[in-house]
Protein backbone atom coordinates (compact mmCIF):
# COMPACT_ATOMS: atom_id res chain seq x y z
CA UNK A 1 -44.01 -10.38 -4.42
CA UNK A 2 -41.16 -13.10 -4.61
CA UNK A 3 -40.72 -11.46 -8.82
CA UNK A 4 -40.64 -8.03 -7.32
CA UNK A 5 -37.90 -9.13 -4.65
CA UNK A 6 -36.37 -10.72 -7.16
CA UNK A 7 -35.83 -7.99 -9.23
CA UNK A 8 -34.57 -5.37 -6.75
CA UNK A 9 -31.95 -8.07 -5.70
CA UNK A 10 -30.72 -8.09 -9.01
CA UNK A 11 -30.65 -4.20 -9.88
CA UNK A 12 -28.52 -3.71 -6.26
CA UNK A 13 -26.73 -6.51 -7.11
CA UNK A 14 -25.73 -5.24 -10.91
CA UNK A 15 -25.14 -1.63 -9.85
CA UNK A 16 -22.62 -3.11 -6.91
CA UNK A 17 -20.72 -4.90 -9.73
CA UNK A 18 -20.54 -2.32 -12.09
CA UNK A 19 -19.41 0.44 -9.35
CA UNK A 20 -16.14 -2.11 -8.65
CA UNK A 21 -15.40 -2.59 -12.07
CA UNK A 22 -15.12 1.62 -12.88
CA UNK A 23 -12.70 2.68 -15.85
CA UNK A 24 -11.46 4.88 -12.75
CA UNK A 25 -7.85 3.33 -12.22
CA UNK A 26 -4.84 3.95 -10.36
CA UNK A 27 -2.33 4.93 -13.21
CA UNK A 28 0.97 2.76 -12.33
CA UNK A 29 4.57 4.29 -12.66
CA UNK A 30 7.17 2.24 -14.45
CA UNK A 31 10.64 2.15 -12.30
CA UNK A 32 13.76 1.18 -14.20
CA UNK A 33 16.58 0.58 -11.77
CA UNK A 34 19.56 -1.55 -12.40
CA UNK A 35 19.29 -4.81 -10.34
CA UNK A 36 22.32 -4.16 -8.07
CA UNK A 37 21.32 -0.91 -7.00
CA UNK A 38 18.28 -2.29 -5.26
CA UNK A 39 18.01 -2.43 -1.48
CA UNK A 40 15.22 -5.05 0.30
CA UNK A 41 15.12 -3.52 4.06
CA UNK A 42 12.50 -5.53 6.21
CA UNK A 43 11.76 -2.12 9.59
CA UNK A 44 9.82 -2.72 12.75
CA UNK A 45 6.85 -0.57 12.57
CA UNK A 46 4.75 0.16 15.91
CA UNK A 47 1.07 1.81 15.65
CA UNK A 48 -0.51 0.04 12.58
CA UNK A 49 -3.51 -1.62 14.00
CA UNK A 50 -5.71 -2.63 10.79
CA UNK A 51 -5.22 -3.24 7.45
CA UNK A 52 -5.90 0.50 6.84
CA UNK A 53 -2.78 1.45 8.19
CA UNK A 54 -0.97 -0.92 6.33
CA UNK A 55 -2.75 0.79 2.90
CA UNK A 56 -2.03 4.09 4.77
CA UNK A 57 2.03 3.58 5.20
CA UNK A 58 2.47 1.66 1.58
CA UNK A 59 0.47 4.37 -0.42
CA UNK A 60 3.15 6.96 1.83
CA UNK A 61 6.28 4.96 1.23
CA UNK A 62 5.44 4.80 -2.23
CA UNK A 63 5.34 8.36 -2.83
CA UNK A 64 9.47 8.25 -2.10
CA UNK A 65 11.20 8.31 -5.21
CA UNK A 66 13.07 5.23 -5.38
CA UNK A 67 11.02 3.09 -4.01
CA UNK A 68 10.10 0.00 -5.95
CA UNK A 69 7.87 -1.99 -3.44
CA UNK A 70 6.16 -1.80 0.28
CA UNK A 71 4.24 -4.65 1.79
CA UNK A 72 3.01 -3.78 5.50
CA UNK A 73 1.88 -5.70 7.89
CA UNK A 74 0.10 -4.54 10.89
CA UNK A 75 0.13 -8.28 12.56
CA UNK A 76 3.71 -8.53 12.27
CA UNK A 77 4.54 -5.17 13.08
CA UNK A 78 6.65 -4.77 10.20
CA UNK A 79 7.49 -3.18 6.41
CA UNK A 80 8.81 -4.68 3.87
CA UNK A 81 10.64 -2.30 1.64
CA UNK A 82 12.50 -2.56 -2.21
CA UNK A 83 14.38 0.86 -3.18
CA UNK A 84 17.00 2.15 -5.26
CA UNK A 85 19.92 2.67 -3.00
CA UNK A 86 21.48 5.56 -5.45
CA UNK A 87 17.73 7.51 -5.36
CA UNK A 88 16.51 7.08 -1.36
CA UNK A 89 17.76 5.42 2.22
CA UNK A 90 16.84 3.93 5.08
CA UNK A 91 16.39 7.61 7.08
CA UNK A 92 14.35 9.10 4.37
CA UNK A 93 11.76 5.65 4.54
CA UNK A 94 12.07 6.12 8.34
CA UNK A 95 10.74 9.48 8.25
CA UNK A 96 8.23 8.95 6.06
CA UNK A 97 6.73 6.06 8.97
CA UNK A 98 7.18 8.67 11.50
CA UNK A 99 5.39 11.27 9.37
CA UNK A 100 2.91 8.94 8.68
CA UNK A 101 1.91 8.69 12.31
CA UNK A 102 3.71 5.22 12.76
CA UNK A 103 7.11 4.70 14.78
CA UNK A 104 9.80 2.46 13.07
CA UNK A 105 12.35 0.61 15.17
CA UNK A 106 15.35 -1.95 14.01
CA UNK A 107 14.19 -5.51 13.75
């Protein structure tokens, strides 16, 4: 019995690690932008309760083009946001929170 226990642990166990580790990944897009042009904005954002919205609002800020980085925070009710200033602005990452269901405001 313990053998047989033993066993199925293992097989769940195996097939967990091996559905993590899938050949399935993101493809990542390589930004060149000339160091001056860049633009770190830290906006207020209102509605993120859980770590899914902050996933949620980064994957939709990301889609901008210009943007470099997003880090989210639904505990401190804020973004964190790198862009090219010569590519996107404030307004444009603005509604992109509001279209995400979110609601930005000045910090």
């Amino acid at each position: 019995m313990k053998k047989t226990l033993i066993i199925i642990l293992v097989i769940i166990n195996g097939s967990f690690l091996t559905s993590c580790n899938s050949s399935d990944k993101k493809s990542e897009k390589v930004i060149v932008v000339k160091e001056s042009d860049i633009v770190r904005e830290k906006i207020g954002v209102n509605g993120m309760t859980c770590v899914g919205c902050e996933v949620t609002l980064e994957e939709n800020i990301l889609k901008i083009e210009g943007v470099v980085s997003v880090k989210a925070s639904h505990t401190k009710k804020e973004a964190i946001i790198e862009f090219d200033s010569t590519k996107t602005d404030i307004n444009t990452i603005s509604k992109t929170i509001k279209e995400s269901g979110y609601k930005p405001f000045n910090k």
